[in-house]
PDB file of N, CA and C in Angstrom:
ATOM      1  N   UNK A   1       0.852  -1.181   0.000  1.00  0.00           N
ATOM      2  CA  UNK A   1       0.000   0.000   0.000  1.00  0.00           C
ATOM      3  C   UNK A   1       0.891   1.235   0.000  1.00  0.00           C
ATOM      4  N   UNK A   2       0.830   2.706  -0.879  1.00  0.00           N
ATOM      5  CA  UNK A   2       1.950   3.140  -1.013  1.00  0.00           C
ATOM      6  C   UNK A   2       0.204   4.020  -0.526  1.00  0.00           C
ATOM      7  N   UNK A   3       1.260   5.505   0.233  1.00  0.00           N
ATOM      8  CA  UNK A   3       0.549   6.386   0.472  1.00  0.00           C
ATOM      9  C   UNK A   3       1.037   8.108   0.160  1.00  0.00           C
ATOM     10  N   UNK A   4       0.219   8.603  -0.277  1.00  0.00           N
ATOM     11  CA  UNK A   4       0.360   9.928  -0.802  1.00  0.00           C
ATOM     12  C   UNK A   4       0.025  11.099   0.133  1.00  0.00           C
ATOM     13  N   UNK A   5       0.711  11.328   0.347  1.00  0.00           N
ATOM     14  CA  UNK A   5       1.300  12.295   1.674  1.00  0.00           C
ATOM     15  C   UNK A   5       1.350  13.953   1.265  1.00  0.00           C
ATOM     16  N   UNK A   6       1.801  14.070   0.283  1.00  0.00           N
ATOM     17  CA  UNK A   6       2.072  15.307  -0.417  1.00  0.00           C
ATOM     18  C   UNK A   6       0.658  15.919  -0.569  1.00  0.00           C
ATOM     19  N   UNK A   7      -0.449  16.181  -0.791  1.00  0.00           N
ATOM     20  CA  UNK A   7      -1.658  16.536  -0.918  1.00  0.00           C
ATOM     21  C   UNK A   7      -1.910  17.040   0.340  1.00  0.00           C
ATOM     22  N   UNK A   8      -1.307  16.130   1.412  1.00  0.00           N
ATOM     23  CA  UNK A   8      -1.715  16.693   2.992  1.00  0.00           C
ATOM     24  C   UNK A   8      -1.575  17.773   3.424  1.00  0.00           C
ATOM     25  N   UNK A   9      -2.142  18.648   4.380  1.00  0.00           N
ATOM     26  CA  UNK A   9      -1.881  20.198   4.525  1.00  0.00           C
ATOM     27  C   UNK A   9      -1.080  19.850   5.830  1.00  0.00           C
ATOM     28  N   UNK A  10      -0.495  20.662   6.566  1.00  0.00           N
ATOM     29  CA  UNK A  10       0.066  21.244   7.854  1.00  0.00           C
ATOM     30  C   UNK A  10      -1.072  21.686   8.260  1.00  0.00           C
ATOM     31  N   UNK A  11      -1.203  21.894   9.758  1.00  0.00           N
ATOM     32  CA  UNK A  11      -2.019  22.399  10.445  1.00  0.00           C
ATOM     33  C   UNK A  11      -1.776  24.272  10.280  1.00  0.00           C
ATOM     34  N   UNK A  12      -0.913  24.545  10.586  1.00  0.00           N
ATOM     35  CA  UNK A  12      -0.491  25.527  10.289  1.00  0.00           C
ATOM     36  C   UNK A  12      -0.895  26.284   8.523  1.00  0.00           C
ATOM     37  N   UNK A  13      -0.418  25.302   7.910  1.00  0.00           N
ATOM     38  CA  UNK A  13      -1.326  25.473   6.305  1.00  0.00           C
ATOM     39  C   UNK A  13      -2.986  25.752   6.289  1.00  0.00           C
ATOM     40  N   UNK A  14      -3.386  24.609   7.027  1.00  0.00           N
ATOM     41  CA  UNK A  14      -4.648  24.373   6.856  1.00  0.00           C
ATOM     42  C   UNK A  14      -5.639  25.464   7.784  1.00  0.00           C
ATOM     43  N   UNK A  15      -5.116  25.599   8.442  1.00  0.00           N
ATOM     44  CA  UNK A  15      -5.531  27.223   9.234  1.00  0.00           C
ATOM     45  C   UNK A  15      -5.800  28.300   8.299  1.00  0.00           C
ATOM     46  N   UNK A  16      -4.694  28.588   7.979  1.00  0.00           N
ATOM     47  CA  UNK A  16      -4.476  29.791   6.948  1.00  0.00           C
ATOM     48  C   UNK A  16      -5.802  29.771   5.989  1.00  0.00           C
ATOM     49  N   UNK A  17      -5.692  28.432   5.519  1.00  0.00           N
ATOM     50  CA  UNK A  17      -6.235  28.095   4.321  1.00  0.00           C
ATOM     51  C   UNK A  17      -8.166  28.078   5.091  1.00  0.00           C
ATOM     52  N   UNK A  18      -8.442  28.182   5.964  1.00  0.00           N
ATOM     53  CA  UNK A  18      -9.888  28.864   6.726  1.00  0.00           C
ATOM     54  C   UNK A  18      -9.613  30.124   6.899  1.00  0.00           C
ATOM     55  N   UNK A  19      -8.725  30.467   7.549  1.00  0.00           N
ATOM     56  CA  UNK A  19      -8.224  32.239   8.263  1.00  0.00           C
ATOM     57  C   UNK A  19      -8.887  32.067   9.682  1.00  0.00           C
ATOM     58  N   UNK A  20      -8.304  30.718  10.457  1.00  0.00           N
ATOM     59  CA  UNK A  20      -8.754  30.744  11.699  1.00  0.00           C
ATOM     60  C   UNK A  20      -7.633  30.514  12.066  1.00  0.00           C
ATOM     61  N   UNK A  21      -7.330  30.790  13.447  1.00  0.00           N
ATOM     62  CA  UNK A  21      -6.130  30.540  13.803  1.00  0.00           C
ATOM     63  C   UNK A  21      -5.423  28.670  14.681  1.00  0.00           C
ATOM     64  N   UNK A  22      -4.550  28.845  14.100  1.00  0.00           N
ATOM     65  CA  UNK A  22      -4.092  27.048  14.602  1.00  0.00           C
ATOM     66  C   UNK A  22      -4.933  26.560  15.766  1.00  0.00           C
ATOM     67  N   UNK A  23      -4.871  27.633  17.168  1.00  0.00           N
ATOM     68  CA  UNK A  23      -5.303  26.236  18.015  1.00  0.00           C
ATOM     69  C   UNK A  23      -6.827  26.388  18.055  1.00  0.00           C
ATOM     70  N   UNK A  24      -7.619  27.353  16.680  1.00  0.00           N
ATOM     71  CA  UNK A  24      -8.900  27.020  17.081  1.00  0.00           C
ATOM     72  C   UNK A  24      -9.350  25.605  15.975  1.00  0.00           C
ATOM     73  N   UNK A  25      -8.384  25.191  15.327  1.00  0.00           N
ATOM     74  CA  UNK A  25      -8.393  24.291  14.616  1.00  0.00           C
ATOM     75  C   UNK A  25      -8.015  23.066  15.124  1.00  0.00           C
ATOM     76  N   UNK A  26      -7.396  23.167  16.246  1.00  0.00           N
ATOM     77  CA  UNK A  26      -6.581  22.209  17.318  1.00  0.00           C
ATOM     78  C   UNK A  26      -7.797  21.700  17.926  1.00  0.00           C
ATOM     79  N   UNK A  27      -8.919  22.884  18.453  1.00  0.00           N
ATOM     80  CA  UNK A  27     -10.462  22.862  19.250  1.00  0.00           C
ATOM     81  C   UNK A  27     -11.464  21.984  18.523  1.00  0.00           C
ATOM     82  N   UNK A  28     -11.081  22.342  17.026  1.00  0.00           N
ATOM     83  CA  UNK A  28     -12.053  21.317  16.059  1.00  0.00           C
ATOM     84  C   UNK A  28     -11.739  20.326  15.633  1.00  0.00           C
ATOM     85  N   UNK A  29     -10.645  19.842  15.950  1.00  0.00           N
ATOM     86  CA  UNK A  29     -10.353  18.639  16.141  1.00  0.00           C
ATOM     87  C   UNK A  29     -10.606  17.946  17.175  1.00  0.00           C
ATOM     88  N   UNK A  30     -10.280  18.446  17.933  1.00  0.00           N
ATOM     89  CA  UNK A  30     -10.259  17.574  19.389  1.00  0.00           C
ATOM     90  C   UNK A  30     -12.091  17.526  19.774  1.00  0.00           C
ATOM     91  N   UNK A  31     -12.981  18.122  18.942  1.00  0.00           N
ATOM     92  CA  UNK A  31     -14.296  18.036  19.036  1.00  0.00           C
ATOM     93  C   UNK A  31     -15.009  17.236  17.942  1.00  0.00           C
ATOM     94  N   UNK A  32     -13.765  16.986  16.990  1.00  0.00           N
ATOM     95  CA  UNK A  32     -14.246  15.708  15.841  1.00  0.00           C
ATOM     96  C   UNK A  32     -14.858  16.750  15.281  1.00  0.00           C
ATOM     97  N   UNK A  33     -14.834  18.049  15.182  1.00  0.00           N
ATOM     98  CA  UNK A  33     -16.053  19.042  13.783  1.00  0.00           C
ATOM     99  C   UNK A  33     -15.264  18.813  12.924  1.00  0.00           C
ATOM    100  N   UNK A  34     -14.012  18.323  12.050  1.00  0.00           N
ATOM    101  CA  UNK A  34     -13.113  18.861  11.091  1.00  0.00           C
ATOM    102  C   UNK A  34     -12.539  16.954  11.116  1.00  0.00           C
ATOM    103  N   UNK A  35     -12.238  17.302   9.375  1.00  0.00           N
ATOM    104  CA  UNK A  35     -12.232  15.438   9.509  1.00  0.00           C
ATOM    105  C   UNK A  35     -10.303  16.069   9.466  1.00  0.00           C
ATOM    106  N   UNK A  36      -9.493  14.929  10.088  1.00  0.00           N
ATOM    107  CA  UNK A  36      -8.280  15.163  10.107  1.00  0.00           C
ATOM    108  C   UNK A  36      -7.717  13.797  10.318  1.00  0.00           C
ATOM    109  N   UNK A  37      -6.144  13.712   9.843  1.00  0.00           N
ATOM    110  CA  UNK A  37      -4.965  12.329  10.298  1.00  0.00           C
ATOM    111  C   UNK A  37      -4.094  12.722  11.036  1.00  0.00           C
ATOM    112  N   UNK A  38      -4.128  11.695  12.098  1.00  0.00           N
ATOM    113  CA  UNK A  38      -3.213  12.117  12.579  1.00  0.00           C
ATOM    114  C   UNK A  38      -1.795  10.923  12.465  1.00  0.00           C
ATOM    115  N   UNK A  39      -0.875  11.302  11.937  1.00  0.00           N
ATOM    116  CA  UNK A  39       0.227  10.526  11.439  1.00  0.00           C
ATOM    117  C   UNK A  39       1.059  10.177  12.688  1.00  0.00           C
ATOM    118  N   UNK A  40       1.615   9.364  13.038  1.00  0.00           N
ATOM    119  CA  UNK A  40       2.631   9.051  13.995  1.00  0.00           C
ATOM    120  C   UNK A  40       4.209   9.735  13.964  1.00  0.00           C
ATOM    121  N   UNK A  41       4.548  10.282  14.409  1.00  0.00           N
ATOM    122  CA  UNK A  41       5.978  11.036  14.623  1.00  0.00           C
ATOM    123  C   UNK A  41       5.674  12.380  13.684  1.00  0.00           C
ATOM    124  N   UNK A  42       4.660  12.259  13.115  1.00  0.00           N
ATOM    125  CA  UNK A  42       4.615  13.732  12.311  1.00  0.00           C
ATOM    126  C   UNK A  42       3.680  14.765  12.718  1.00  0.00           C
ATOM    127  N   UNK A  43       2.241  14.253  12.702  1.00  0.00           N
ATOM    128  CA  UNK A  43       1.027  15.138  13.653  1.00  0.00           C
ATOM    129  C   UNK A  43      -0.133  15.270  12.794  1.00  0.00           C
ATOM    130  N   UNK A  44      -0.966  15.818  13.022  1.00  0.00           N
ATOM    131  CA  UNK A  44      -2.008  16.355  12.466  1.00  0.00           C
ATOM    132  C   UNK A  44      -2.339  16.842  10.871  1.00  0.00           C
ATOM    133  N   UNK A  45      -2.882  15.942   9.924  1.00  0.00           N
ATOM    134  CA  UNK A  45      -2.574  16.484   8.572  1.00  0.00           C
ATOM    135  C   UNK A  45      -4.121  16.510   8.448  1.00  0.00           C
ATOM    136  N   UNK A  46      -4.084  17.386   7.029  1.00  0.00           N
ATOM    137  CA  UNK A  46      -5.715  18.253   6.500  1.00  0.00           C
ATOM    138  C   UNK A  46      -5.375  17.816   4.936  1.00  0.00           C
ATOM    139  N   UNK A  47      -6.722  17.128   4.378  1.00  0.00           N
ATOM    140  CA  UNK A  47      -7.066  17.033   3.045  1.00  0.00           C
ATOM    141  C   UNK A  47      -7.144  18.276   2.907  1.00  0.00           C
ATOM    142  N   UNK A  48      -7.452  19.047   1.255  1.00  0.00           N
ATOM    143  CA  UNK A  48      -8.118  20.307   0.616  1.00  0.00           C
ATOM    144  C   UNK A  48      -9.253  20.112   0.707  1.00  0.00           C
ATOM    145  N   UNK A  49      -9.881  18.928  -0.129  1.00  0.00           N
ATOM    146  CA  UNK A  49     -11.098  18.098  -0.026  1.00  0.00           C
ATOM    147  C   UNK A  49     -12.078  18.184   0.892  1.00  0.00           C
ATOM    148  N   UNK A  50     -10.999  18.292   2.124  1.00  0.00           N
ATOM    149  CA  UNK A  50     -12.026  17.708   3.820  1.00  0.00           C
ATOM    150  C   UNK A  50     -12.366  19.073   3.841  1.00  0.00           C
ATOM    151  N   UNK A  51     -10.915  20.125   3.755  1.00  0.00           N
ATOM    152  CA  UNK A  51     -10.963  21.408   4.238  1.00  0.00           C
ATOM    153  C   UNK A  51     -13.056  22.289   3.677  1.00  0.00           C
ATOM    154  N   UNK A  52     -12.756  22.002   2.124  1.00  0.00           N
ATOM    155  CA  UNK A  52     -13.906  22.106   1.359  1.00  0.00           C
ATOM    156  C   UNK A  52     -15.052  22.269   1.846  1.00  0.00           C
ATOM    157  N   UNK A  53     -15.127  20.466   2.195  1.00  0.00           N
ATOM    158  CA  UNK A  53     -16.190  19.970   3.022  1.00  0.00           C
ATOM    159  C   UNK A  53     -16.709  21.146   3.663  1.00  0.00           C
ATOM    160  N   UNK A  54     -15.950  20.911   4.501  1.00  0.00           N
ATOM    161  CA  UNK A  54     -16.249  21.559   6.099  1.00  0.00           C
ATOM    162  C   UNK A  54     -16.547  23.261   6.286  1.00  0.00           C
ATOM    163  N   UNK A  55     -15.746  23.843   4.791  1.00  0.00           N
ATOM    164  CA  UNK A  55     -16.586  25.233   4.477  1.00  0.00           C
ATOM    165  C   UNK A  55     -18.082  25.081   4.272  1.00  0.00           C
ATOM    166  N   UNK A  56     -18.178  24.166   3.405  1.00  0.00           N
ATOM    167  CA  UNK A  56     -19.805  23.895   2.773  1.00  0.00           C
ATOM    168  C   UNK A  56     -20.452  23.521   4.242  1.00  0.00           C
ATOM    169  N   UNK A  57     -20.159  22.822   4.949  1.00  0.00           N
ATOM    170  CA  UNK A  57     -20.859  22.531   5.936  1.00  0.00           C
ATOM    171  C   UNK A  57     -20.845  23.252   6.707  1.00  0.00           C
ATOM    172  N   UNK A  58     -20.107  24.395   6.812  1.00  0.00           N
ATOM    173  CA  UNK A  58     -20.212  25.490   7.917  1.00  0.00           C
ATOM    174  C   UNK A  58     -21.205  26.952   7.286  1.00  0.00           C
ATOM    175  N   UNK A  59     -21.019  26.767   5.839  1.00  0.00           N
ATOM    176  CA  UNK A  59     -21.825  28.008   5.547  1.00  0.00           C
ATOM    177  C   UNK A  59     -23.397  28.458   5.854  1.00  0.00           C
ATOM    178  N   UNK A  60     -22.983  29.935   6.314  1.00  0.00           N
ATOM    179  CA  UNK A  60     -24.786  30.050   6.380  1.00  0.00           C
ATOM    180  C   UNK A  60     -25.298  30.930   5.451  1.00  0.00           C
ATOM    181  N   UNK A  61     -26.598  31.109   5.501  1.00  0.00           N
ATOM    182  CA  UNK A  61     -27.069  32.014   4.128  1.00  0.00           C
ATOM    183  C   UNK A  61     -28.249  32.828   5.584  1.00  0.00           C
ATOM    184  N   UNK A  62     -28.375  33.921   4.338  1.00  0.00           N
ATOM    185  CA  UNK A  62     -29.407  35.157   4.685  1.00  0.00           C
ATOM    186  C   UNK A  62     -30.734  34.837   5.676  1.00  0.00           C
ATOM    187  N   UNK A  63     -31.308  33.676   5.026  1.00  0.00           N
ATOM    188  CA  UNK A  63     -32.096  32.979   5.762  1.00  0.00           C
ATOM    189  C   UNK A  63     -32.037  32.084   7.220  1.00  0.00           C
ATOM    190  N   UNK A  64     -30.575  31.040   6.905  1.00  0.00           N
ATOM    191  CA  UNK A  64     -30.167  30.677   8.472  1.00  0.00           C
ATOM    192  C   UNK A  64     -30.399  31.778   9.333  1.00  0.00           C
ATOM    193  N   UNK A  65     -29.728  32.686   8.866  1.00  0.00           N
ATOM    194  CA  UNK A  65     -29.070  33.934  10.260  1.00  0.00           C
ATOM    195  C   UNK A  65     -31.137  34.605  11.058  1.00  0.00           C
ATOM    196  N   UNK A  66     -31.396  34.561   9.595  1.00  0.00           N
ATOM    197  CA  UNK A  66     -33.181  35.248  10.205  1.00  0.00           C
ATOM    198  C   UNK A  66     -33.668  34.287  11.274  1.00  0.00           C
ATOM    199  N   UNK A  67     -33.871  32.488  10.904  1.00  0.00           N
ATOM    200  CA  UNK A  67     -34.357  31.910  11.508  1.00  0.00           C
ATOM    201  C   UNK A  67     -33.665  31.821  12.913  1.00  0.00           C
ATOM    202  N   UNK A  68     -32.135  32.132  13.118  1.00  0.00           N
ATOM    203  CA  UNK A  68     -31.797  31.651  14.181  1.00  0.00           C
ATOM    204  C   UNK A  68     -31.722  32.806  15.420  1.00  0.00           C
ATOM    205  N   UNK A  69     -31.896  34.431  14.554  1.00  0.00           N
ATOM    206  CA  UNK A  69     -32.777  35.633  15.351  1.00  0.00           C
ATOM    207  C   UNK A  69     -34.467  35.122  15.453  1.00  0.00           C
ATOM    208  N   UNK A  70     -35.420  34.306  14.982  1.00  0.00           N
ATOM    209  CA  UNK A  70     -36.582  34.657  14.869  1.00  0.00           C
ATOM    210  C   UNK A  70     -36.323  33.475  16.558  1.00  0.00           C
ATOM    211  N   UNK A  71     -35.673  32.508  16.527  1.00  0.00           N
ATOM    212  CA  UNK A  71     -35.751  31.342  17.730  1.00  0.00           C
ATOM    213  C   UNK A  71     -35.480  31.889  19.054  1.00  0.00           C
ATOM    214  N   UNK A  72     -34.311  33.042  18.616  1.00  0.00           N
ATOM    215  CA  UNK A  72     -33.712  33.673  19.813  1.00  0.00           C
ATOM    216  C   UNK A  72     -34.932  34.863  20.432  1.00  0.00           C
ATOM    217  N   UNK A  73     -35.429  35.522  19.442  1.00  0.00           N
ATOM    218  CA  UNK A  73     -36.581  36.178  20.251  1.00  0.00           C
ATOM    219  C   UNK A  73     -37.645  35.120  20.581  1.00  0.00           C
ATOM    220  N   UNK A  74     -38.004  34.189  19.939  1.00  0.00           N
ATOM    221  CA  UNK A  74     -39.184  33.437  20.768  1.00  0.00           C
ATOM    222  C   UNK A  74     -38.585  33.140  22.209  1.00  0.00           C
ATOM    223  N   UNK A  75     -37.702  32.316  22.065  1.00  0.00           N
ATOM    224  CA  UNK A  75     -36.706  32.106  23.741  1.00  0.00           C
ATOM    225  C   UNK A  75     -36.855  33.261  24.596  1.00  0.00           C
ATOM    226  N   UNK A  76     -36.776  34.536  23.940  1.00  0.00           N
ATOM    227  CA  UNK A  76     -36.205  35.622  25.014  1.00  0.00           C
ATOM    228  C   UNK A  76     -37.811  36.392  25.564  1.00  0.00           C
ATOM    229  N   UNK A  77     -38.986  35.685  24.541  1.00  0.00           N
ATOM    230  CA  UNK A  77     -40.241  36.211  25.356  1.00  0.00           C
ATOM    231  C   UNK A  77     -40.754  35.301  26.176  1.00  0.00           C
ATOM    232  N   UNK A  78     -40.404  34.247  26.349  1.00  0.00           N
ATOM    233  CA  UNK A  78     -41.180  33.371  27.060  1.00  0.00           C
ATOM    234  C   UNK A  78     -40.753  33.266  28.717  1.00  0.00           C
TER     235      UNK A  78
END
């Protein structure tokens, strides 16, 4: 089984490559939100792919943001 390593990001890369900073990426890992490898003697590596993912799955639109003000005022009259 030969493995391709080169594609892998650095944590440090893969930060950048969100514009969050390393150890809040360290946080999403260690909470399983962010798919990641962790290699033995080397550390923590990031697909582009996963990185992708995990934009798409984090994005919100015009509408999320309304519904999640319309929940917060129902909460805050009751």
């Amino acid at each position: 089984m030969t493995t391709n390593t080169d594609s892998l990001m650095k944590i440090r890369d893969a930060a950048a490559a969100l514009r969050i900073h390393p150890g809040s990426l360290y946080r999403l890992c260690a909470r399983r939100g962010i798919i990641f490898y962790r290699i033995p003697g080397v550390g923590l590596r990031f697909r582009p792919s996963d990185l992708d993912k995990f934009i798409d799955r984090s994005r919100r639109t015009k509408k999320d943001f309304a519904a999640i003000l319309r929940g917060a005022k129902k909460e805050a009259a009751r």
